[in-house]
Protein backbone atom coordinates (compact mmCIF):
# COMPACT_ATOMS: atom_id res chain seq x y z
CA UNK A 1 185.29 116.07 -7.55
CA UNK A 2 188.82 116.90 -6.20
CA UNK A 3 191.82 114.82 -8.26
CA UNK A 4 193.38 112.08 -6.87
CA UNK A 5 196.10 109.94 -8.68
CA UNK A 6 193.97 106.89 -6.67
CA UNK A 7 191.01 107.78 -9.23
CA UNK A 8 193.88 107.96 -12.43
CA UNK A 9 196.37 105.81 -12.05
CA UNK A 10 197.05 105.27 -15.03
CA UNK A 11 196.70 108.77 -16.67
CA UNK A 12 199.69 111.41 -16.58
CA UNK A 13 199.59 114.59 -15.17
CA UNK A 14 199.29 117.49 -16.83
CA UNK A 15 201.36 120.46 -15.81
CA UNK A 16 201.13 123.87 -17.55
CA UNK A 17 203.72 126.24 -16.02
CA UNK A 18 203.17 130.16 -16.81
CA UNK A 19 205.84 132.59 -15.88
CA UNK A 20 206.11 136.68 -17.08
CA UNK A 21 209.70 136.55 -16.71
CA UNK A 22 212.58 134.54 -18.41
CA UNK A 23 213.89 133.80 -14.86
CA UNK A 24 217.13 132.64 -16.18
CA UNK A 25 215.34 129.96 -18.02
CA UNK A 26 214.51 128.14 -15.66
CA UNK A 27 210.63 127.35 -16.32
CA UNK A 28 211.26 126.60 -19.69
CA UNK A 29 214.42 124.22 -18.55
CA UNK A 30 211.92 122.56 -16.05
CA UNK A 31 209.05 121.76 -18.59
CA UNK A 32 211.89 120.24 -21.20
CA UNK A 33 212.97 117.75 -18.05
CA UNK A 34 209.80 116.93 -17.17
CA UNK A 35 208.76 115.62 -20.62
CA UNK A 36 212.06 114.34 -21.42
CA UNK A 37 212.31 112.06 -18.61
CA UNK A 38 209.02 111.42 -16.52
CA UNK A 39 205.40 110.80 -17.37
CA UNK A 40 204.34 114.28 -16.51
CA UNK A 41 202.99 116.34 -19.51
CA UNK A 42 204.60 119.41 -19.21
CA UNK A 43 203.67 122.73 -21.31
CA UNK A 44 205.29 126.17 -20.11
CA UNK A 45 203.13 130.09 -21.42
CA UNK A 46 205.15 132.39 -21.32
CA UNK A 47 203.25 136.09 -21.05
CA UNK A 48 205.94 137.03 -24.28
CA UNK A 49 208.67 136.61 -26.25
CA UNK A 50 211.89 136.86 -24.21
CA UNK A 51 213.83 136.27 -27.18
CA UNK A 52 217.24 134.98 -25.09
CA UNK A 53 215.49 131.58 -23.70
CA UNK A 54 213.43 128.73 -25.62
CA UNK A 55 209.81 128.86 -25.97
CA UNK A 56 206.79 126.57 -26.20
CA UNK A 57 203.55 128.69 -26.05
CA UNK A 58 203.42 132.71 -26.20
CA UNK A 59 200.46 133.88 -24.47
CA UNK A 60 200.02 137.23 -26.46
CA UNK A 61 201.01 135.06 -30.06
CA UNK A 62 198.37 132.21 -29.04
CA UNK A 63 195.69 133.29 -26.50
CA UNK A 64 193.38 130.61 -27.21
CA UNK A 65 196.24 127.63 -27.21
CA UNK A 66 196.96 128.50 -23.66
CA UNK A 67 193.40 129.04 -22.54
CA UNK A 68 192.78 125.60 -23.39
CA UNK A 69 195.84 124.06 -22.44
CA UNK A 70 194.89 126.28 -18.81
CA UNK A 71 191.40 124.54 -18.91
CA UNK A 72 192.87 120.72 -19.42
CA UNK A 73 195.31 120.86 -16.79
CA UNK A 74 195.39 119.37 -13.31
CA UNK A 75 197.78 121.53 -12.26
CA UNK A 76 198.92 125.42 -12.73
CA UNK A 77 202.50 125.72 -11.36
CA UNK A 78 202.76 129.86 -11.53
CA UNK A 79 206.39 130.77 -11.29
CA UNK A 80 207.44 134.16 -9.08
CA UNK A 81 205.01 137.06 -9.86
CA UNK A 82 201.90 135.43 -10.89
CA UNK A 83 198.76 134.77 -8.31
CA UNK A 84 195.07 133.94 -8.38
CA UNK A 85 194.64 137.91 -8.97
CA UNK A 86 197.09 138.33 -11.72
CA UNK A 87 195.81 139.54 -14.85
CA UNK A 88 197.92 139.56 -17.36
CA UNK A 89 197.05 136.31 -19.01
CA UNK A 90 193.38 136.65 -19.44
CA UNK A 91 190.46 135.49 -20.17
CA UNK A 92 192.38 132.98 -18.09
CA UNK A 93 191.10 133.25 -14.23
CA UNK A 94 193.53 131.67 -12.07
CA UNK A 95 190.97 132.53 -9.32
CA UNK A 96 187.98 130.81 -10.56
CA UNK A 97 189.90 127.91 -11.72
CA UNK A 98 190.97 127.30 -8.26
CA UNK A 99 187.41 127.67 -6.73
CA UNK A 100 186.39 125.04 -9.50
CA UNK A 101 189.05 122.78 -7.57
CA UNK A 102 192.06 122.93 -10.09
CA UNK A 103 195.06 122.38 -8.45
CA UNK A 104 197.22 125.34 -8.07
CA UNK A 105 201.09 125.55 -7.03
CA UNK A 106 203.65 128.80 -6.75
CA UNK A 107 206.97 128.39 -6.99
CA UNK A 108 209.70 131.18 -5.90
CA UNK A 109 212.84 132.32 -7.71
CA UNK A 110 213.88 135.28 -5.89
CA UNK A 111 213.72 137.64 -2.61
CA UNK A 112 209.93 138.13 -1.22
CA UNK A 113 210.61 141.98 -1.31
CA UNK A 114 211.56 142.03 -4.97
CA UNK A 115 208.87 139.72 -6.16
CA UNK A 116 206.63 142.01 -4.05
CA UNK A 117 208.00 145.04 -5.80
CA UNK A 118 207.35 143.81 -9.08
CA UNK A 119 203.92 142.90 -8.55
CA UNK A 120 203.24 146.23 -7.00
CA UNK A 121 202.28 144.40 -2.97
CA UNK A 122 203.76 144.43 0.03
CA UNK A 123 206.26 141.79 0.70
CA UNK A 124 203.14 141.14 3.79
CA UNK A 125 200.48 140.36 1.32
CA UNK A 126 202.77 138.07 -0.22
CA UNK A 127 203.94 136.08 2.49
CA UNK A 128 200.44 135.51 2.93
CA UNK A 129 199.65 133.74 0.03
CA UNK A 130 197.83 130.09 1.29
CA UNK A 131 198.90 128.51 -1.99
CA UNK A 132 200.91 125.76 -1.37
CA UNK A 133 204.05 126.51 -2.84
CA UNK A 134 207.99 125.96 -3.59
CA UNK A 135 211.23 128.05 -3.58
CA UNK A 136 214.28 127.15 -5.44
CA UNK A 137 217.41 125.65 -2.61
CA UNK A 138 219.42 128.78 -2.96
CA UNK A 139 219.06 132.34 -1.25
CA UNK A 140 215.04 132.88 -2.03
CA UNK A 141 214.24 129.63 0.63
CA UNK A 142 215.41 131.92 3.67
CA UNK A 143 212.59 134.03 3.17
CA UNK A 144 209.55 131.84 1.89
CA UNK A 145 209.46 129.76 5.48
CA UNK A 146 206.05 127.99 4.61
CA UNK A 147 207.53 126.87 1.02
CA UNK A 148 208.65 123.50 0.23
CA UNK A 149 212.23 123.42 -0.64
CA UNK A 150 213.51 122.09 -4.14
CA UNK A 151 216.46 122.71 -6.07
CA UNK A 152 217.23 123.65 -9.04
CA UNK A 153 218.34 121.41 -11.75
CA UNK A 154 220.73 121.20 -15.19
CA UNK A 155 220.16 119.29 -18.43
CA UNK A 156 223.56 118.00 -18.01
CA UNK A 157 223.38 115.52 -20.99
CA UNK A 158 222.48 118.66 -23.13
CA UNK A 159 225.69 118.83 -26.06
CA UNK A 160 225.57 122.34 -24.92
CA UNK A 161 225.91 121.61 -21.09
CA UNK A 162 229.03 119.45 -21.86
CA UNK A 163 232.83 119.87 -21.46
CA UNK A 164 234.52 120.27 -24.66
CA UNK A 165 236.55 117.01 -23.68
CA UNK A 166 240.58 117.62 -24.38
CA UNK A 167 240.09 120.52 -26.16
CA UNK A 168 242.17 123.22 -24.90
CA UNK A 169 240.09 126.77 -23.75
CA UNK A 170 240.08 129.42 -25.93
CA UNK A 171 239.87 132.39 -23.62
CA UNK A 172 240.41 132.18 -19.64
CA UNK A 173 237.58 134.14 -17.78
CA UNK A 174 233.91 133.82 -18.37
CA UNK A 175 231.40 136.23 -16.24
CA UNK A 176 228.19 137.00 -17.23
CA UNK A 177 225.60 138.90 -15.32
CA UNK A 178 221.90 140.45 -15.38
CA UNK A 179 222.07 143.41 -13.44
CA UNK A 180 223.86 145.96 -12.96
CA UNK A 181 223.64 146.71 -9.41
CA UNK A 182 227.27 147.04 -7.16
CA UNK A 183 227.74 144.32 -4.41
CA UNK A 184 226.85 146.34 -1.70
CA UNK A 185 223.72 148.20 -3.26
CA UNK A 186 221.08 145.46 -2.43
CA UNK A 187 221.35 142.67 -0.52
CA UNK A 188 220.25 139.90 -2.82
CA UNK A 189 219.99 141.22 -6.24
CA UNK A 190 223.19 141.71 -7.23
CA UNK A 191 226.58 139.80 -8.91
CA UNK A 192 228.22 142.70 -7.80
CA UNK A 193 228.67 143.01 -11.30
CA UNK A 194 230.74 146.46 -11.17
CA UNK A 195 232.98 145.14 -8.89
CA UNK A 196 233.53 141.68 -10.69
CA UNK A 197 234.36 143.38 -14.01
CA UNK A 198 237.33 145.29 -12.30
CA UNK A 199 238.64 142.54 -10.60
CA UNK A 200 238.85 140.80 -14.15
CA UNK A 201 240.37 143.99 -16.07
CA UNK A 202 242.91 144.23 -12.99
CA UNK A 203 243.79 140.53 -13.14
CA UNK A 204 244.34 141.05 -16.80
CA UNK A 205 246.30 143.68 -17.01
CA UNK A 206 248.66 142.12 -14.44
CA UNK A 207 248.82 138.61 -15.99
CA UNK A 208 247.57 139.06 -20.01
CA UNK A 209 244.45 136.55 -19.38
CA UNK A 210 241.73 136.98 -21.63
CA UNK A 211 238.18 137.13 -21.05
CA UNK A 212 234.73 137.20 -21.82
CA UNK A 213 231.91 139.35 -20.17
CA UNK A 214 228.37 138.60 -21.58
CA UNK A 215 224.62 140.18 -20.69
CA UNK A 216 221.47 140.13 -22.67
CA UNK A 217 222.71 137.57 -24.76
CA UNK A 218 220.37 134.24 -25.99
CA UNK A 219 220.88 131.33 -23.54
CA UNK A 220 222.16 128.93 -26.25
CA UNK A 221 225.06 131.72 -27.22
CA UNK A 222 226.13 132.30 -23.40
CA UNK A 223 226.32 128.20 -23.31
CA UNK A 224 228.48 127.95 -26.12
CA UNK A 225 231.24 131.06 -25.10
CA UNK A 226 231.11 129.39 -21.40
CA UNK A 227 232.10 126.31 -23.42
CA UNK A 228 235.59 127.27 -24.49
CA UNK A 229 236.46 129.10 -21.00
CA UNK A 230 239.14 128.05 -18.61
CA UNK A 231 237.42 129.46 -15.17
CA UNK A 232 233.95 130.76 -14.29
CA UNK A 233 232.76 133.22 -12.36
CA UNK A 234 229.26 132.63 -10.54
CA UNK A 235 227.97 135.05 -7.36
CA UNK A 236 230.99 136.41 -5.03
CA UNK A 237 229.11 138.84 -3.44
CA UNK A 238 225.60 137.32 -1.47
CA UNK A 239 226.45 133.98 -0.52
CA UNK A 240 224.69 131.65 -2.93
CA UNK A 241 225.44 130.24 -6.51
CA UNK A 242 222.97 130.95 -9.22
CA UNK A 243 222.26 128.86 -12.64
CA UNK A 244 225.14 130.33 -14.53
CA UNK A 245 227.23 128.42 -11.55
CA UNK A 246 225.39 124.97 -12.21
CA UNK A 247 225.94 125.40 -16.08
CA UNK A 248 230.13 126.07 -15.15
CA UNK A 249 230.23 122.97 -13.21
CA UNK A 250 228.32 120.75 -15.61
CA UNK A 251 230.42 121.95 -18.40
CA UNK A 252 233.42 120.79 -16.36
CA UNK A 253 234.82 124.01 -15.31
CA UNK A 254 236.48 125.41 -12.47
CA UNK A 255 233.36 127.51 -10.78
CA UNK A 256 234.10 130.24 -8.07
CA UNK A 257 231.12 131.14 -6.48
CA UNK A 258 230.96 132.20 -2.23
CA UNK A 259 227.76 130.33 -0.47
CA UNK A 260 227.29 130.82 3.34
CA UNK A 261 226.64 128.07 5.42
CA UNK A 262 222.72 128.32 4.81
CA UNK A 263 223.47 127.80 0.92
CA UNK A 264 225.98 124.78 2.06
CA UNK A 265 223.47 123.28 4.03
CA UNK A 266 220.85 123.33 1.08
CA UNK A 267 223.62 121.79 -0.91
CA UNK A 268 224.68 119.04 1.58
CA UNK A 269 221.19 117.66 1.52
CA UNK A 270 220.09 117.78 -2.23
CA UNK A 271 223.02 115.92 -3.31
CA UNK A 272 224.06 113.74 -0.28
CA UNK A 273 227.20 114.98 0.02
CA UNK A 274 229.25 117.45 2.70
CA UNK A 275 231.85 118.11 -0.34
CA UNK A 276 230.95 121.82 -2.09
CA UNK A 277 231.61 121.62 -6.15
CA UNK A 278 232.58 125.65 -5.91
CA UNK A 279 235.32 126.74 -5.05
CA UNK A 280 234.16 129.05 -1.83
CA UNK A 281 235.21 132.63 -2.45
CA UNK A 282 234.62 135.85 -1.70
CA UNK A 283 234.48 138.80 -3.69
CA UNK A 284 237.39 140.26 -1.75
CA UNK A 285 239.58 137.70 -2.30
CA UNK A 286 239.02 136.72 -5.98
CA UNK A 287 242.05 138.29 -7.51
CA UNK A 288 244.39 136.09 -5.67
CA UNK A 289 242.29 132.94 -6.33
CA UNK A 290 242.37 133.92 -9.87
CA UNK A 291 245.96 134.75 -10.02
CA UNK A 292 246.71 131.12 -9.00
CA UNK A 293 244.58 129.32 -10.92
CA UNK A 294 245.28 130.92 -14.05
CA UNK A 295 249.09 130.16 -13.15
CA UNK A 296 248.03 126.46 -12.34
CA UNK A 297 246.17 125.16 -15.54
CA UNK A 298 246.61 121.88 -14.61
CA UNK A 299 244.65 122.30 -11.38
CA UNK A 300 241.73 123.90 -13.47
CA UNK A 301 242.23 120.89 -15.60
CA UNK A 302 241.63 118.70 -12.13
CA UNK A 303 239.05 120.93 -10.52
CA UNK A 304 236.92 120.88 -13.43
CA UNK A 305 236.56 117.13 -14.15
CA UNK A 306 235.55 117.11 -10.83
CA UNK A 307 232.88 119.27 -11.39
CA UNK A 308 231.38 117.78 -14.34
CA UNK A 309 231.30 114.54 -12.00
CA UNK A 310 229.91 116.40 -9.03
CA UNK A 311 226.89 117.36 -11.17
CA UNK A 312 226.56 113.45 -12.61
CA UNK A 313 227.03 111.76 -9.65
CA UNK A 314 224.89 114.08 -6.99
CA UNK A 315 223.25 116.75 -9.36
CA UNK A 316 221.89 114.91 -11.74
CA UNK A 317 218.32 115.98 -13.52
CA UNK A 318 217.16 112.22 -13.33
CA UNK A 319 217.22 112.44 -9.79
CA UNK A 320 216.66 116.16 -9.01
CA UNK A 321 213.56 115.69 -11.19
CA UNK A 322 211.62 113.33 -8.94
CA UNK A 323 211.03 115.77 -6.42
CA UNK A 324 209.52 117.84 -8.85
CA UNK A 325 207.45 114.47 -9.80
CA UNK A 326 206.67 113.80 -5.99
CA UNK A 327 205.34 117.63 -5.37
CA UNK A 328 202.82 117.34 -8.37
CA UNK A 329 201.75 113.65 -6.54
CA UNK A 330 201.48 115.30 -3.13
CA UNK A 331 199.35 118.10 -4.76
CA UNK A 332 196.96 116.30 -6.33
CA UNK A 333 196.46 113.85 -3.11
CA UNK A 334 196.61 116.28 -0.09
CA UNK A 335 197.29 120.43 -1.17
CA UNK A 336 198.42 120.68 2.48
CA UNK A 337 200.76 118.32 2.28
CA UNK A 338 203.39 120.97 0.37
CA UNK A 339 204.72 122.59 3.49
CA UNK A 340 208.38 123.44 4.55
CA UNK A 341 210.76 119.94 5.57
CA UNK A 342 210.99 120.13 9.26
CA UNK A 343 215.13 119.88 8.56
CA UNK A 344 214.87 123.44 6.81
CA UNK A 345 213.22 125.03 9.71
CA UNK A 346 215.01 128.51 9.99
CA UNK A 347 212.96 129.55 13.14
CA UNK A 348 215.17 126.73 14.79
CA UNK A 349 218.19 128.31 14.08
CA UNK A 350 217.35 131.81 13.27
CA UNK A 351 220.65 133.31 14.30
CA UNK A 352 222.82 131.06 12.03
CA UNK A 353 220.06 130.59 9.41
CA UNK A 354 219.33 134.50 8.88
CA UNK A 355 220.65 137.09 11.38
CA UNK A 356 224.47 136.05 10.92
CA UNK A 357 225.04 136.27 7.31
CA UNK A 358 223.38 139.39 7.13
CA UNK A 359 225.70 140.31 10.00
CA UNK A 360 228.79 138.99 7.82
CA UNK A 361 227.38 140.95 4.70
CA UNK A 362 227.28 144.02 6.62
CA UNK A 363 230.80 143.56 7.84
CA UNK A 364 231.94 143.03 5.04
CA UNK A 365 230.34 146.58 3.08
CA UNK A 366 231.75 148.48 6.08
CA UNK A 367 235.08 147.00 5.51
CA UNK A 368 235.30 147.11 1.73
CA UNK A 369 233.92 150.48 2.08
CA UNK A 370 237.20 151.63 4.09
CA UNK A 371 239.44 149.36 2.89
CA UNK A 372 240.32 150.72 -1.09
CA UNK A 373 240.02 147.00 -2.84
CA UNK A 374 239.09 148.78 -5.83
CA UNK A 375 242.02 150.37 -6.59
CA UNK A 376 244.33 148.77 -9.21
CA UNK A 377 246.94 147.23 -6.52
CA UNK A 378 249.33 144.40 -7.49
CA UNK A 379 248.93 140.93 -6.07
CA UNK A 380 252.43 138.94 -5.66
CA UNK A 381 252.22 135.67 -6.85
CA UNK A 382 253.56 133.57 -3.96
């Protein structure tokens, strides 16, 4: 008999997430919310040990644990590269579960041609998937068209998600990064980390800041370095902010990060407001931002306790959680019910929504192509 929270009322529901990837931690992030602060009971198997994020069950440490945790659920939220075909957690069967009526969710964290890549389809076949299913509010949602939208969310009350209150920064510039790839090498998958790094060096040397560059680090170390920065440095490349931006701004610092007016729409809506937390900037135009900021501490100062109240006033993972809450109730009632919001249509406005920022991105790789903003020019300071 299908589930319905009209037969249970009373009874939570019981979520096991299963991702193959770290994903920034965000699965692991999302099962700690959901137990901390709703009635859902959350569990996350992760196919191994990542070693950089928190953990609750290991699928190749504890088989059996996550087979029956699979077999109790009422609903299997696979994150990114995981379908009813995947393999890698069995004797699990996502695809006779589901044909036994367990309710069955995906949920997107990145482009639809590298999630396709990884799991060895075409981006097609993937688009194709009739699961219902969500995509994070950033740059993944353009792509994913049937996918219901929902953001991505902080544990803002977290000691390590927390300003340092008065304390005074220890170094100025925090960056960290994932991959390697330049700005202009793909269109999504980058933090144009190459290009960031030299910016930094090149603002050093002209001004003595210091700074920190991490990768590959544990998630609880990166937290605790980003802690005692002045100014962070999220995505200046794509157009859209990441997690490392969300954990600047709840930490009450200064965040730059550029988003294009898809990304500020996405924004807008989640947290009610038409005011953007990031200071908007482009990769091209860091060094001067940078420059000024590290000359003005007391607008860092200012800019980050706005930030930190940004994230508890409009961000916040009480409320950013319930629509994580409402999916799982829509699920269980009505599987077609998870469908794209008619407000986050991009056939509508397929121009703005898509064709123009590529457009812009384009531009811009032409122009920074012929234009030498690599080399180690000086910037005047007025």
């Amino acid at each position: 008999m299908p589930h319905s929270l009209m037969e249970t009322p009373k009874d939570p529901i019981r979520v096991v997430h299963f991702s193959v990837t770290p994903l920034a931690g965000a699965p692991i992030r999302l099962v700690q919310t959901l137990n901390r602060l709703t009635k859902v009971e959350a569990r996350l198997i992760d196919l191994t040990r990542f070693g950089i994020y928190d953990h609750d069950v290991v699928f190749d440490e504890t088989p059996q644990e996550a087979l029956r945790l699979a077999k109790q659920a009422d609903i299997l939220h696979l994150h990114n590269y995981i379908d009813l075909d995947c393999q890698q957690f069995a004797p699990i069967d996502f695809k006779k579960l589901f044909a036994d009526n367990k309710r069955i969710i995906r949920h997107f964290h990145s482009t639809s041609d590298w999630i396709a890549e990884q799991m060895g389809s075409s981006e097609e076949e993937l688009l194709a998937c009739s699961l219902p299913s969500l995509v994070i509010a950033q740059y993944p949602e353009r792509f994913f068209r049937k996918s219901l939208v929902i953001p991505n969310l902080i544990p803002h009350s977290h000691p390590l998600y927390t300003p340092l209150g008065e304390q005074e920064p220890e170094f100025d510039i925090f960056f960290s990064h994932t991959k390697t790839a330049g700005a202009f090498e793909r269109r999504w998958d980058t933090k144009a980390a190459p290009e960031m790094i030299r910016i930094i060096e090149q603002v050093a040397t002209q001004t003595g800041c210091s700074y920190k560059i991490i990768t590959g680090k544990p998630l609880s170390e990166v937290l605790q370095v980003k802690q005692k920065a002045r100014i962070v440095i999220d995505d200046l490349a794509t157009g859209s902010y990441h997690l490392t931006g969300l954990e600047g701004l709840t930490q009450g610092k200064p965040v730059l990060s550029f988003l294009d007016e898809r990304c500020l729409h996405l924004l807008r809506h989640f947290s009610g407001l038409d005011h953007c937390p990031f200071i908007n900037v482009r990769l091209e135009d860091a060094r001067q931002v940078l420059i000024y900021l590290l000359d003005h501490p007391d607008v860092c100062r200012k800019i980050g306790r706005a930030s930190r109240n940004w994230i508890l006033s409009y961000w916040n993972e009480e409320k950013l959680i319930q629509f994580y809450v409402q999916a799982y109730e829509k699920l269980l009632e009505d599987p077609d019910a998870i469908k794209r919001q008619e407000k986050f249509n991009i056939a509508d406005n397929d121009f703005f929504n898509w064709v123009l920022p590529d457009l812009i991105f384009k531009a811009r790789k032409h122009h920074y192509q012929r234009q030498d903003f690599r080399d180690d020019e000086r910037i005047p300071l007025d």
